[in-house]
C-alpha atoms as a PDB file:
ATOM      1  CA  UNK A   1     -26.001  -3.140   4.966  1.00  0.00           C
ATOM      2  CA  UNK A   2     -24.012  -1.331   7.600  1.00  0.00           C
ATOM      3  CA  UNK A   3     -25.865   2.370   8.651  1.00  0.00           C
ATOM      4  CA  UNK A   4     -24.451   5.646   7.239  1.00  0.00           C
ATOM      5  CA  UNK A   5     -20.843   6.482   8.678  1.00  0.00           C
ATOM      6  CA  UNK A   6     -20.922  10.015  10.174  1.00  0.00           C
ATOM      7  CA  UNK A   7     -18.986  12.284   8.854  1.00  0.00           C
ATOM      8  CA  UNK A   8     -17.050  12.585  11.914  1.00  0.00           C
ATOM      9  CA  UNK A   9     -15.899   8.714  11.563  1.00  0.00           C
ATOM     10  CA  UNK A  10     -15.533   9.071   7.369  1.00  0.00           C
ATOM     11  CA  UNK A  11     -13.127  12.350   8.223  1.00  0.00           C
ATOM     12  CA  UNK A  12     -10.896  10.565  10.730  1.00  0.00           C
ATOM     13  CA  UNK A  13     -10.475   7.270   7.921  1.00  0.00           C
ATOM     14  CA  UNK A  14      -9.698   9.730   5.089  1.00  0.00           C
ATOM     15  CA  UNK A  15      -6.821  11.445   7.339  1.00  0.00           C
ATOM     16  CA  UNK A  16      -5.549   7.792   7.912  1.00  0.00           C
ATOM     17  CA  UNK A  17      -5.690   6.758   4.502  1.00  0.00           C
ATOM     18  CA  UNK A  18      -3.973  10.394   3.759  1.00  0.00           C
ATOM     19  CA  UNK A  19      -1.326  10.480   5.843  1.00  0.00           C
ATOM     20  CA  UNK A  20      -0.573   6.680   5.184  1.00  0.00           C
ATOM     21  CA  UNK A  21      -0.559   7.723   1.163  1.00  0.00           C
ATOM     22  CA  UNK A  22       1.589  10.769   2.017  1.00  0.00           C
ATOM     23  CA  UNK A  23       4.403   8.344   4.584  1.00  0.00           C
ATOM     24  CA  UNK A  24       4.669   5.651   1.533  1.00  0.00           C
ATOM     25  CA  UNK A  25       5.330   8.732  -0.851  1.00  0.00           C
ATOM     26  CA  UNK A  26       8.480   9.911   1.255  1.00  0.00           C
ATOM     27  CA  UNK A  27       9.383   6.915   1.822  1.00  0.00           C
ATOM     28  CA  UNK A  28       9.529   6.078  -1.814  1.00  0.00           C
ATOM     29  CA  UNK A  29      11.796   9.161  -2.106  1.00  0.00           C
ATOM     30  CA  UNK A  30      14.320   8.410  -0.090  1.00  0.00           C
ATOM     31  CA  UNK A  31      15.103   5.018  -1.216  1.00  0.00           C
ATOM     32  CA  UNK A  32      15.260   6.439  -5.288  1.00  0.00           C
ATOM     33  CA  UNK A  33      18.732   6.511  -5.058  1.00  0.00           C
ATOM     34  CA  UNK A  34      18.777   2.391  -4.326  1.00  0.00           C
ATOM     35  CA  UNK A  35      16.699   1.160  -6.816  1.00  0.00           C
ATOM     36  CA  UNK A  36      19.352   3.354  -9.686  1.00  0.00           C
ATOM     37  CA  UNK A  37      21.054   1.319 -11.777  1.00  0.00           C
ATOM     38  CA  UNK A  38      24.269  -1.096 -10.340  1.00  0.00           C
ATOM     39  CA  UNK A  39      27.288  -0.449 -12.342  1.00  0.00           C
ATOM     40  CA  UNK A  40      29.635  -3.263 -12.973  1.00  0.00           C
ATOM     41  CA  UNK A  41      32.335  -2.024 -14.121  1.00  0.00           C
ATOM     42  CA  UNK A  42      35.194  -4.783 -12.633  1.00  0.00           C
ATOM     43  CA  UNK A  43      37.680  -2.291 -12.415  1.00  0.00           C
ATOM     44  CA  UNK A  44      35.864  -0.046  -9.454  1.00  0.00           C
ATOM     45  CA  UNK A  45      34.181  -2.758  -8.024  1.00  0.00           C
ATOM     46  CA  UNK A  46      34.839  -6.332  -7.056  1.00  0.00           C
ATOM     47  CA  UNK A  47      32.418  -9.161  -8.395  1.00  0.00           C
ATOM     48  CA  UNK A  48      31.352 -10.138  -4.744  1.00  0.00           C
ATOM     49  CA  UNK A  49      30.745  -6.236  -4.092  1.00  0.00           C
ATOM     50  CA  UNK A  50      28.386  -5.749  -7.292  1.00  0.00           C
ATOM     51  CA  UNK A  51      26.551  -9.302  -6.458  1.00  0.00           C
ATOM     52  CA  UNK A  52      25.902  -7.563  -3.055  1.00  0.00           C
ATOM     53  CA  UNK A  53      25.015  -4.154  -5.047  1.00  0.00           C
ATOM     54  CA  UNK A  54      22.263  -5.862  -7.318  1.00  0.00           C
ATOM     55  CA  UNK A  55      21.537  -7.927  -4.861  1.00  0.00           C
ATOM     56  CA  UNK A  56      20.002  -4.974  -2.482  1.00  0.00           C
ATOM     57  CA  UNK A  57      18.480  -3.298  -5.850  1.00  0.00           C
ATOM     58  CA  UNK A  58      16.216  -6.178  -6.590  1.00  0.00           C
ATOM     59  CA  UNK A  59      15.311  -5.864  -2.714  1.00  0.00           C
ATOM     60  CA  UNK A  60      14.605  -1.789  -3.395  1.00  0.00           C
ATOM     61  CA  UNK A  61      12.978  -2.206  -6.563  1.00  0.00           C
ATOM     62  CA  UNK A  62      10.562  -4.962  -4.863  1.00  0.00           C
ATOM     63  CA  UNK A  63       9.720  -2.883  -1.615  1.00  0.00           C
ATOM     64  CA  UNK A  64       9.255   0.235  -4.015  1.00  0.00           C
ATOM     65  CA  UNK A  65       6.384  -2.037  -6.176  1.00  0.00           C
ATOM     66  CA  UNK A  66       5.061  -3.239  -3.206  1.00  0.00           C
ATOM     67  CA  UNK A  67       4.889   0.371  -1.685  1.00  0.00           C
ATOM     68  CA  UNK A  68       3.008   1.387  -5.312  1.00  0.00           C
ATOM     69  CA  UNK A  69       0.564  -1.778  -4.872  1.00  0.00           C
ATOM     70  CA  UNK A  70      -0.537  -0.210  -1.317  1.00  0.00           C
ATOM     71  CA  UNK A  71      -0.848   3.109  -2.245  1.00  0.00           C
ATOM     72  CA  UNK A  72      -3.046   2.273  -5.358  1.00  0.00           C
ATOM     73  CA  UNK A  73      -5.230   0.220  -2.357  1.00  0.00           C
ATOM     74  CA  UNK A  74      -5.098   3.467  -0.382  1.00  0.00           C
ATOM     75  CA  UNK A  75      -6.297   5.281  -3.469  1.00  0.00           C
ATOM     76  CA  UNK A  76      -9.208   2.873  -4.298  1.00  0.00           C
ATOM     77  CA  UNK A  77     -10.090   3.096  -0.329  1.00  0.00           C
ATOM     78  CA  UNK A  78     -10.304   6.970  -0.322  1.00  0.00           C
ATOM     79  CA  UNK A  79     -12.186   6.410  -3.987  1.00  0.00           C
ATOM     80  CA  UNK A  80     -15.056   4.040  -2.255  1.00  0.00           C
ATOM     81  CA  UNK A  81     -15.459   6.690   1.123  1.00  0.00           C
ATOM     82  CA  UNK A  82     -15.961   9.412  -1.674  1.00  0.00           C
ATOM     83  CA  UNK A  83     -18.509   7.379  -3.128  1.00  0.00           C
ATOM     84  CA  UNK A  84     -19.930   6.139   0.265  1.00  0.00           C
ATOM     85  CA  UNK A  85     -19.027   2.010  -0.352  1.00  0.00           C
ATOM     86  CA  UNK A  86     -16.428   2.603   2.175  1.00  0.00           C
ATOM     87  CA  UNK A  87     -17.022  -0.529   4.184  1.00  0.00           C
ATOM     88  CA  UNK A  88     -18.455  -3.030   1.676  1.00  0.00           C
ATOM     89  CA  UNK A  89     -16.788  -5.741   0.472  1.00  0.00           C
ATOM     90  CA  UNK A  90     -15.681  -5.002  -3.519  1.00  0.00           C
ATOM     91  CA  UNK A  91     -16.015  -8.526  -4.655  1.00  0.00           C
ATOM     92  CA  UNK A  92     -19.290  -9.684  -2.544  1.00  0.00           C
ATOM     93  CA  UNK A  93     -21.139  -6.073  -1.164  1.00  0.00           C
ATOM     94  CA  UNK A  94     -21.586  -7.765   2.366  1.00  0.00           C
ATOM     95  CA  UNK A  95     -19.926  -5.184   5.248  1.00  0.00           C
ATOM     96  CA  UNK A  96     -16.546  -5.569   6.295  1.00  0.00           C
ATOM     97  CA  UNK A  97     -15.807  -6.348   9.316  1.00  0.00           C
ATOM     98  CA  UNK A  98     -14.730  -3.394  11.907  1.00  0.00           C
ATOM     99  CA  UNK A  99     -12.350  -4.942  13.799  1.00  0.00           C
ATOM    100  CA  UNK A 100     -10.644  -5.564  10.180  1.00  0.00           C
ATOM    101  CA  UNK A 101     -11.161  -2.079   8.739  1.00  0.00           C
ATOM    102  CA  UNK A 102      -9.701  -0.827  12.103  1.00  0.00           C
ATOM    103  CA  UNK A 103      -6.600  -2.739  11.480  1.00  0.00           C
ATOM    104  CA  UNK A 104      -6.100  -1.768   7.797  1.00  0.00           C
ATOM    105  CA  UNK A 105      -8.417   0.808   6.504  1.00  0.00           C
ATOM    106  CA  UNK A 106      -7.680   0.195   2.967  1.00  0.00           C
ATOM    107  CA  UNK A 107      -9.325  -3.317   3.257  1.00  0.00           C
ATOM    108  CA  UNK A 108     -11.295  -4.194  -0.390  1.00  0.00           C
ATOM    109  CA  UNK A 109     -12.660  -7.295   0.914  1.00  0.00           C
ATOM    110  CA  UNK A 110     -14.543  -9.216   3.960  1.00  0.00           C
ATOM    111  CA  UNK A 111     -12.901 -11.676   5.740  1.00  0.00           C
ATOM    112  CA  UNK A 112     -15.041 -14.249   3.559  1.00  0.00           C
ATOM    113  CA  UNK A 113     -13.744 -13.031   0.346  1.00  0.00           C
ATOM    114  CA  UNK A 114     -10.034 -12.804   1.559  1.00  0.00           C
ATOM    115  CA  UNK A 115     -10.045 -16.047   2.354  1.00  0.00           C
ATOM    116  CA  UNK A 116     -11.177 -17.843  -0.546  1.00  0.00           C
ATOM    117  CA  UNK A 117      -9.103 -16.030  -2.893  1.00  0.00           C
END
């Protein structure tokens, strides 16, 4: 097992993992608005013009779930640091990789377990 991360270290990933929660949050805001309802009413509207509209509203509606997804992996990140498993793999307990937590902090998994699921 990997030593004890300082606090210094633990502090500086929970401000990532914050401020990463807190930019997928606004963003999620701002794009509300696309993910409402098309109308298709023919009369305001032509048929190529709502295809387009519903079209761009699957697109919003898939970019908000994936934005949920990551924030629910930022969640269980700041959940393991709490709990001090930051760093473990959740499926095998072996350390994760630093060069790999570096790159996304919210990593559940080694490079082992990625890869073979």
């Amino acid at each position: 097992m990997a030593p004890v991360m300082d606090e210094y270290r633990e502090e500086t990933i929970r401000e990532e993992l914050l401020a990463r929660r807190q930019e997928l949050t606004e963003l999620a805001k701002t794009a509300s608005d696309v993910r409402d309802p098309v109308e298709l009413d023919q009369t305001t509207q032509g048929r190529l013009s709502r295809m387009d509209a519903m079209q761009v509203q699957a697109m919003a509606q898939e970019t908000e779930r994936r934005r949920q997804l990551e924030i629910q992996r930022i969640d269980a990140a700041l959940q393991r640091l709490k709990d001090g498993e930051y760093g473990y793999c959740v499926a095998c307990g072996e350390d994760i990789e630093p060069k790999r937590l570096a790159h996304d902090p919210a990593v559940p998994n080694c490079l082992g377990c990625a890869s073979s699921a």
